[in-house]
N, C-alpha and C. Protein backbone atom coordinates (compact mmCIF):
# COMPACT_ATOMS: atom_id res chain seq x y z
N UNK A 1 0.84 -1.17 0.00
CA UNK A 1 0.00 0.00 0.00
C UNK A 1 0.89 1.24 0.00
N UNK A 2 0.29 2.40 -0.52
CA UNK A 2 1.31 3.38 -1.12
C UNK A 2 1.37 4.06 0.42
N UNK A 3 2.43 4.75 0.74
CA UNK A 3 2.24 5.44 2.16
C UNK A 3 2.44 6.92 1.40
N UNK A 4 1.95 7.58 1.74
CA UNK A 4 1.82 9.15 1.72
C UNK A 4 2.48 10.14 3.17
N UNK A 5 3.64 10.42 2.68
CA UNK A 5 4.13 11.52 4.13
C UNK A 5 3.65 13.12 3.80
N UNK A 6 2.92 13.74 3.31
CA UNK A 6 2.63 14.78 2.69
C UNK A 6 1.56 15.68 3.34
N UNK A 7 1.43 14.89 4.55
CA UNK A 7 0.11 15.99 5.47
C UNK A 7 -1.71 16.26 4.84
N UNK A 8 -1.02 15.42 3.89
CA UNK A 8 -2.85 15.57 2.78
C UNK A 8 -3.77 14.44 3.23
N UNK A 9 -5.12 14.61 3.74
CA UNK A 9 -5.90 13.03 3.59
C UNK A 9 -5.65 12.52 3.43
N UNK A 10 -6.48 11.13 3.37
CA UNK A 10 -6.09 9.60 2.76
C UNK A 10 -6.89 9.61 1.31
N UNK A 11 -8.19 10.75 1.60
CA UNK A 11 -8.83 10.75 -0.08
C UNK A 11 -8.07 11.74 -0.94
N UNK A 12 -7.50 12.57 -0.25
CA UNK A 12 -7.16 13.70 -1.28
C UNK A 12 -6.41 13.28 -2.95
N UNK A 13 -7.11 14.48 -3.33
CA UNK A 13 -5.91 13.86 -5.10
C UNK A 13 -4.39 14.46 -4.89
N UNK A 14 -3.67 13.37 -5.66
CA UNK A 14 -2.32 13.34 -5.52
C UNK A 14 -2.22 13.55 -6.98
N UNK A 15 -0.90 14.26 -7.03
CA UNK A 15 0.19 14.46 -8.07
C UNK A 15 0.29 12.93 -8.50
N UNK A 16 0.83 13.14 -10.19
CA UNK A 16 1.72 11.92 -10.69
C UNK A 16 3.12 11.54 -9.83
N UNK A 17 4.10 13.02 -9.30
CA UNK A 17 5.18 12.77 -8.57
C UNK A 17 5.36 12.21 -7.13
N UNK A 18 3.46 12.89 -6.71
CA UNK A 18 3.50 12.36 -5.23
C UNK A 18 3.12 10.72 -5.16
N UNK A 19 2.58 10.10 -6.51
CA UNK A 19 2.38 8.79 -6.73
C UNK A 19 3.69 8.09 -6.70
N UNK A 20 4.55 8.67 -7.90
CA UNK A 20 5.44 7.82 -8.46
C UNK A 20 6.56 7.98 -7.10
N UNK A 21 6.43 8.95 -6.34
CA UNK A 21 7.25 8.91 -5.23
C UNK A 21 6.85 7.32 -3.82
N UNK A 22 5.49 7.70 -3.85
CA UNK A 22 4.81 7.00 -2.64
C UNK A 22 5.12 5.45 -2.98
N UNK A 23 4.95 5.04 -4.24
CA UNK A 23 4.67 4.14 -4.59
C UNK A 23 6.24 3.11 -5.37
N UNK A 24 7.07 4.13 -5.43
CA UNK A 24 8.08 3.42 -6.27
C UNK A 24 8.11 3.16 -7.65
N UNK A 25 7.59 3.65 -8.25
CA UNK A 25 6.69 3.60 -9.75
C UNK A 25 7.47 4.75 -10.63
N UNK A 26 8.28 5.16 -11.73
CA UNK A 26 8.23 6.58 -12.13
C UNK A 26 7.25 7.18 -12.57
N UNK A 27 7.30 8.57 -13.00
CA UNK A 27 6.61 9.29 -13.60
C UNK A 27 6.29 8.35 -15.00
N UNK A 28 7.32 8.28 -15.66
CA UNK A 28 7.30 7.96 -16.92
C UNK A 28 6.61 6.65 -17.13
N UNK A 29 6.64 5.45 -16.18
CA UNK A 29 6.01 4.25 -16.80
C UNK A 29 4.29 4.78 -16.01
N UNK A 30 4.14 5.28 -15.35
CA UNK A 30 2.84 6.31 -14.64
C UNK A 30 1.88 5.87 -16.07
N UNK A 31 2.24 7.31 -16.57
CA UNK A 31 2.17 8.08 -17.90
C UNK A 31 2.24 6.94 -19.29
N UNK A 32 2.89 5.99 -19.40
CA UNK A 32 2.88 4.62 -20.18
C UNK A 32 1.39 4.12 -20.16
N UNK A 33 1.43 3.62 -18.31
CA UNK A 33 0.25 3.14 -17.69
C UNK A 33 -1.07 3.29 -18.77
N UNK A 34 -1.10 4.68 -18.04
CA UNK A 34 -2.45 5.21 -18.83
C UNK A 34 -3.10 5.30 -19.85
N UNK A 35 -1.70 5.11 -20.92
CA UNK A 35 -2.02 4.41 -22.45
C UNK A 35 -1.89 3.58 -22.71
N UNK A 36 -1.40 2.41 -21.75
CA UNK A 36 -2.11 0.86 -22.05
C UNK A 36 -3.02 0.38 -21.40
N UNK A 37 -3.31 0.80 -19.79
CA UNK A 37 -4.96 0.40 -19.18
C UNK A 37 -5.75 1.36 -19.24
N UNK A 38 -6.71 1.16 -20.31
CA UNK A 38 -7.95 2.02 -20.30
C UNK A 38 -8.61 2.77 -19.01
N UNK A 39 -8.44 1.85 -18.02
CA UNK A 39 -9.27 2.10 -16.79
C UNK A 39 -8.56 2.47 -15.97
N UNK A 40 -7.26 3.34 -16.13
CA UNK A 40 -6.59 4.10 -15.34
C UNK A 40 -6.74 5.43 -16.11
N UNK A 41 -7.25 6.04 -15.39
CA UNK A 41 -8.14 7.52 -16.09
C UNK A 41 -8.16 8.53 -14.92
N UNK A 42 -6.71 9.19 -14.27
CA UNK A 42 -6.67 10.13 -13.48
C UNK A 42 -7.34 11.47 -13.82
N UNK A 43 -7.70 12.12 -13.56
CA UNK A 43 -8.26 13.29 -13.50
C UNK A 43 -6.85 14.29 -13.80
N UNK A 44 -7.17 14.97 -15.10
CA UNK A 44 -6.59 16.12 -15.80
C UNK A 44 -7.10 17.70 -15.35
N UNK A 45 -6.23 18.31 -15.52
CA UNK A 45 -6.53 19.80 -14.80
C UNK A 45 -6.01 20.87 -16.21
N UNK A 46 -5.93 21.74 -15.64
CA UNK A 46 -5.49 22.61 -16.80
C UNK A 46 -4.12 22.34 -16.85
N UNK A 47 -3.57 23.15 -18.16
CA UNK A 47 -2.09 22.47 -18.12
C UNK A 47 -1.39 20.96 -18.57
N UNK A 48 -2.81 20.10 -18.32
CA UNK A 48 -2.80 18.43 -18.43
C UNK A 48 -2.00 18.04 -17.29
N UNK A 49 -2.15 18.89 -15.85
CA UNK A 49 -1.04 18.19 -15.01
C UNK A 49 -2.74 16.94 -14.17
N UNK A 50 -2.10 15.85 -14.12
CA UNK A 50 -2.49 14.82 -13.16
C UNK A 50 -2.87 14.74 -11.57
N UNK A 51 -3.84 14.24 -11.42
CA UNK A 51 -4.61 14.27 -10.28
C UNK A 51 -5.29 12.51 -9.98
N UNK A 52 -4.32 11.92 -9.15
CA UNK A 52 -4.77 10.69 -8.92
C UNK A 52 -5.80 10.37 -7.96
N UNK A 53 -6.87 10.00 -7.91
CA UNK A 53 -7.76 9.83 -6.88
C UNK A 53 -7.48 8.29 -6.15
N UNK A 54 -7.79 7.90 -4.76
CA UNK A 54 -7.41 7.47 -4.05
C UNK A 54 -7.37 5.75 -5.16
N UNK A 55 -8.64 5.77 -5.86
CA UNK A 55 -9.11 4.16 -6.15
C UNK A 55 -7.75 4.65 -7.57
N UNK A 56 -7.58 5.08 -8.07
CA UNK A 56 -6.90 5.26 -9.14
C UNK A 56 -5.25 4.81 -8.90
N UNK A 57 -4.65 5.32 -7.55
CA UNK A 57 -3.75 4.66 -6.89
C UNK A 57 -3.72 2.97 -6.65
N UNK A 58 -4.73 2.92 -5.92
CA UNK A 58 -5.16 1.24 -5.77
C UNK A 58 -4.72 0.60 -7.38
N UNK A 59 -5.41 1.28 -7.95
CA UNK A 59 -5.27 0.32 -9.59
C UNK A 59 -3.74 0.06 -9.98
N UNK A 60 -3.27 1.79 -10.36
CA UNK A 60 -1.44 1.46 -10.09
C UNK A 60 -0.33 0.28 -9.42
N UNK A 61 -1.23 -0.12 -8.05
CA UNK A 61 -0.91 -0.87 -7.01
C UNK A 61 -0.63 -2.21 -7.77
N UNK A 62 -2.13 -2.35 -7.83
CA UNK A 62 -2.54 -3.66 -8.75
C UNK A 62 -2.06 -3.84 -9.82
N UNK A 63 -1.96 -3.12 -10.78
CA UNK A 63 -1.24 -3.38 -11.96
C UNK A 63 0.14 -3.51 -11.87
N UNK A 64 0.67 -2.47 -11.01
CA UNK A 64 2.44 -3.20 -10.06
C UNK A 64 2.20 -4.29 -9.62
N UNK A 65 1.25 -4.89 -8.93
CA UNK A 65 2.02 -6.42 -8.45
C UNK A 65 1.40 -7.16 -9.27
N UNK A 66 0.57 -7.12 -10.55
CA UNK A 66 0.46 -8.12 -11.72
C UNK A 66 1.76 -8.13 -12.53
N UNK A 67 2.67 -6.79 -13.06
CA UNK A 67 3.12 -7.15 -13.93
C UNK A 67 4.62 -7.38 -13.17
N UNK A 68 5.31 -6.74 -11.90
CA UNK A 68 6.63 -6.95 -11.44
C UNK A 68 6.80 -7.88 -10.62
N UNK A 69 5.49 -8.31 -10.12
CA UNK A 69 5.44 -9.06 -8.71
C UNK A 69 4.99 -10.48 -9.45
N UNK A 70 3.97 -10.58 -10.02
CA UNK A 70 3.42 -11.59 -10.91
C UNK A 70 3.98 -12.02 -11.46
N UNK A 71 4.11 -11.32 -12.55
CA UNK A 71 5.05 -11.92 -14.22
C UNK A 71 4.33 -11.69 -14.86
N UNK A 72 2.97 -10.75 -14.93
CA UNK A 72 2.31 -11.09 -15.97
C UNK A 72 2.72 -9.92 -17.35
N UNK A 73 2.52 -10.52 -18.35
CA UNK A 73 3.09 -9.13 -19.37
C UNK A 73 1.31 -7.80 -19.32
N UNK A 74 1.60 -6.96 -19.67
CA UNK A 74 0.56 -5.84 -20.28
C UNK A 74 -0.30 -6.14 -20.11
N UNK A 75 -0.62 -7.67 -21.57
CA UNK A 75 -1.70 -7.92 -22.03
C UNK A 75 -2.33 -8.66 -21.18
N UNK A 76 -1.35 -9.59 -20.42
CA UNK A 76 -2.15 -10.38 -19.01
C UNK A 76 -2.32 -9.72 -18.38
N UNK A 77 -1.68 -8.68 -17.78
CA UNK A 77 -2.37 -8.29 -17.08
C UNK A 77 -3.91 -7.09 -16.83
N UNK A 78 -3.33 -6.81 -18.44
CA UNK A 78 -5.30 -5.91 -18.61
C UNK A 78 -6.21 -7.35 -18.84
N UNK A 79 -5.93 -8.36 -19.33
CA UNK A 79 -7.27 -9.57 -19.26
C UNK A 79 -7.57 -9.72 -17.92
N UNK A 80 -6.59 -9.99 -16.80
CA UNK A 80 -6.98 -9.95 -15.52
C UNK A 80 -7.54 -9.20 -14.64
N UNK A 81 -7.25 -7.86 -14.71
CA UNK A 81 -8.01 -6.68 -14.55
C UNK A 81 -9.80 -6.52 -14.87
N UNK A 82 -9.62 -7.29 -16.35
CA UNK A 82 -10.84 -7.15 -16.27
C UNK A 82 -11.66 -8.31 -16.48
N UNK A 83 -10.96 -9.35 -15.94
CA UNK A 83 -11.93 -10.23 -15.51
C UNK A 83 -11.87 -11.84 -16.50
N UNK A 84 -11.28 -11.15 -17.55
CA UNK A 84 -11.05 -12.49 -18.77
C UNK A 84 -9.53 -13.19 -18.89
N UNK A 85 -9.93 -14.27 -19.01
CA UNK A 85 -8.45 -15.12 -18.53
C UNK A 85 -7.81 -14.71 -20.17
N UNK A 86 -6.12 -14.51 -19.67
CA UNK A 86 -5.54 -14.20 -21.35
C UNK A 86 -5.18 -15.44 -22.01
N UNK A 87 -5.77 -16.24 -23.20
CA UNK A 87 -5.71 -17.54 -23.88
C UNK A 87 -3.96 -17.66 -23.94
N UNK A 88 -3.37 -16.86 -24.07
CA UNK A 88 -1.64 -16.92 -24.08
C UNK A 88 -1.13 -17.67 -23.22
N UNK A 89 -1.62 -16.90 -21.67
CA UNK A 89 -1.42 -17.07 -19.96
C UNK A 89 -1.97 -18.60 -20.12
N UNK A 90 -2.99 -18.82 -20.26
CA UNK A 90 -3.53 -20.00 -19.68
C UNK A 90 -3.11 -21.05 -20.09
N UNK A 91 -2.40 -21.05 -21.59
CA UNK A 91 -1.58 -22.15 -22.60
C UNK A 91 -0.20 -22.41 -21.96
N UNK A 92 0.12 -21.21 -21.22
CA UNK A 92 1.83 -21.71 -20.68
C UNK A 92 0.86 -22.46 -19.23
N UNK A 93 0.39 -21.97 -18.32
CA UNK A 93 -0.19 -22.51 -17.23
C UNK A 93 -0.82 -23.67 -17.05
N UNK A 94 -0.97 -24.08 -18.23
CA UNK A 94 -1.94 -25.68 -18.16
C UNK A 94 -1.30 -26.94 -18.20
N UNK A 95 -1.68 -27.83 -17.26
CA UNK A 95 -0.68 -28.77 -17.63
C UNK A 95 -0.59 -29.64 -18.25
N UNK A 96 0.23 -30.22 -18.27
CA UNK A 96 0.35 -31.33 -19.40
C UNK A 96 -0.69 -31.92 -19.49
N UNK A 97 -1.51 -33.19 -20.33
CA UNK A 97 -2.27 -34.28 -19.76
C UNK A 97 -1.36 -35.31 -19.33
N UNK A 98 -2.13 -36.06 -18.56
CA UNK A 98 -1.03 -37.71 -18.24
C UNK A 98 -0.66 -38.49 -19.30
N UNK A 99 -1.66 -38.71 -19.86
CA UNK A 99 -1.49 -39.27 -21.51
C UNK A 99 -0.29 -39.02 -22.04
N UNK A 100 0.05 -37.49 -22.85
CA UNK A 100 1.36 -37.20 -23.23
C UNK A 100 2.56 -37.08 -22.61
N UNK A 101 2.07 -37.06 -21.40
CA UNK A 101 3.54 -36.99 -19.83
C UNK A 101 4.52 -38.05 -20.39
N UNK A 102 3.56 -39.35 -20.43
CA UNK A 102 4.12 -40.85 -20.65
C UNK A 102 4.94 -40.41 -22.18
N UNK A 103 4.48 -40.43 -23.11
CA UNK A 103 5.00 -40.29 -24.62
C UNK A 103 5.83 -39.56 -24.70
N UNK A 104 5.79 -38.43 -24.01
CA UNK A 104 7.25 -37.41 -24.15
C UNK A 104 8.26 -37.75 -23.30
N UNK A 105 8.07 -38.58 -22.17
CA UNK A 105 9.22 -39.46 -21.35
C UNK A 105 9.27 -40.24 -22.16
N UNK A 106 9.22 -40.71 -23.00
CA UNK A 106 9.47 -41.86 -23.85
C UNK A 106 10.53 -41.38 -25.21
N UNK A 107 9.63 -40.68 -25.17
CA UNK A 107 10.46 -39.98 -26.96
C UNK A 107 11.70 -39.44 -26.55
N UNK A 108 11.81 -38.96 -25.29
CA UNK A 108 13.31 -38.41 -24.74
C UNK A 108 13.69 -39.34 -24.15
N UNK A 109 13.59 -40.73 -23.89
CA UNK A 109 14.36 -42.05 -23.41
C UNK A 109 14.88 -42.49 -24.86
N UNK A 110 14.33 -42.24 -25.89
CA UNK A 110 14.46 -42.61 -26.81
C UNK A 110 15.71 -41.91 -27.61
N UNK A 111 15.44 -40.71 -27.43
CA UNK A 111 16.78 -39.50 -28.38
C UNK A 111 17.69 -40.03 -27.27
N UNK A 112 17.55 -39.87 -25.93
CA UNK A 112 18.97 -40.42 -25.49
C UNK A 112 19.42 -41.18 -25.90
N UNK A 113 19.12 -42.38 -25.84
CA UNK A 113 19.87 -43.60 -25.96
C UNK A 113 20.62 -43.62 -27.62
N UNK A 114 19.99 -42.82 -28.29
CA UNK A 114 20.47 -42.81 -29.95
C UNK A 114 21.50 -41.85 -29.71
N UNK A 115 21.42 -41.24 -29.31
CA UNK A 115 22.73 -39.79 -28.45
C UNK A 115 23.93 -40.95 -28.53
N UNK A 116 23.52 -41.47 -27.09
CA UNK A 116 24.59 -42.10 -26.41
C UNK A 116 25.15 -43.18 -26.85
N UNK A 117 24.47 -44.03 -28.34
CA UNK A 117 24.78 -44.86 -29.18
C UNK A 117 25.55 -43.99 -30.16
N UNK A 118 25.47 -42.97 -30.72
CA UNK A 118 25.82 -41.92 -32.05
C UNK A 118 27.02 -41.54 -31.14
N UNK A 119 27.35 -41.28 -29.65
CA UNK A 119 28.68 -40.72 -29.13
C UNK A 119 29.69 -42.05 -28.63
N UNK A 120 29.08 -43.53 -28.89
CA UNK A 120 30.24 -44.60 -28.53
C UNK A 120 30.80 -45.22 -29.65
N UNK A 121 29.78 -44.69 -30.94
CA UNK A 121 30.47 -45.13 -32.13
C UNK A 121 31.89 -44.37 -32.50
């Protein structure tokens, strides 16, 4: 959770700097953020300077420990965000069946031994 030393509420809106400070985050991947998750949508002022509201932080949070803490890339982690598993994610995550477990221990008992026949000749 982001800690704030700044004397402001716990709702008040924060700066991009007082984020990227609180939070460990830079400005610059901040600012990335926002043009790859739709649903990080801080509040603009004149100037275009940034105004994070408290749930808008939370999201930052979340999307830090999906993609540094997790592993998940971008795209996993906006499917997770919003709720839909990413077909990519779920293809490395699934496991084998038992069925092929057996056949691919086999087929690699197999290249060995032709290895180790092809290196005594």
């Amino acid at each position: 959770m982001a800690t704030f030393d700044d004397g402001k509420d716990e709702g008040a809106l924060r700066t991009i700097g007082e984020v990227a400070k609180a939070t460990g985050i830079k400005a610059h991947v901040l600012r990335y953020w926002e043009q790859q998750f739709p649903m990080l949508k801080p509040l603009t002022r004149s100037g275009g300077r940034r105004y994070y509201r408290p749930d808008d932080i939370e999201l930052v949070e979340r999307i830090d420990a999906l993609v540094n803490e997790q592993g998940y890339t971008l795209k996993g982690a906006k499917a997770a965000l919003r709720g839909t598993p990413d077909p990519q994610a779920m293809a490395q995550k699934a496991p084998t069946p038992a069925s092929t477990q057996g056949t691919t221990v086999e087929k690699l008992k197999s290249i060995r031994d032709e290895l180790k026949a092809a290196l005594a000749t």
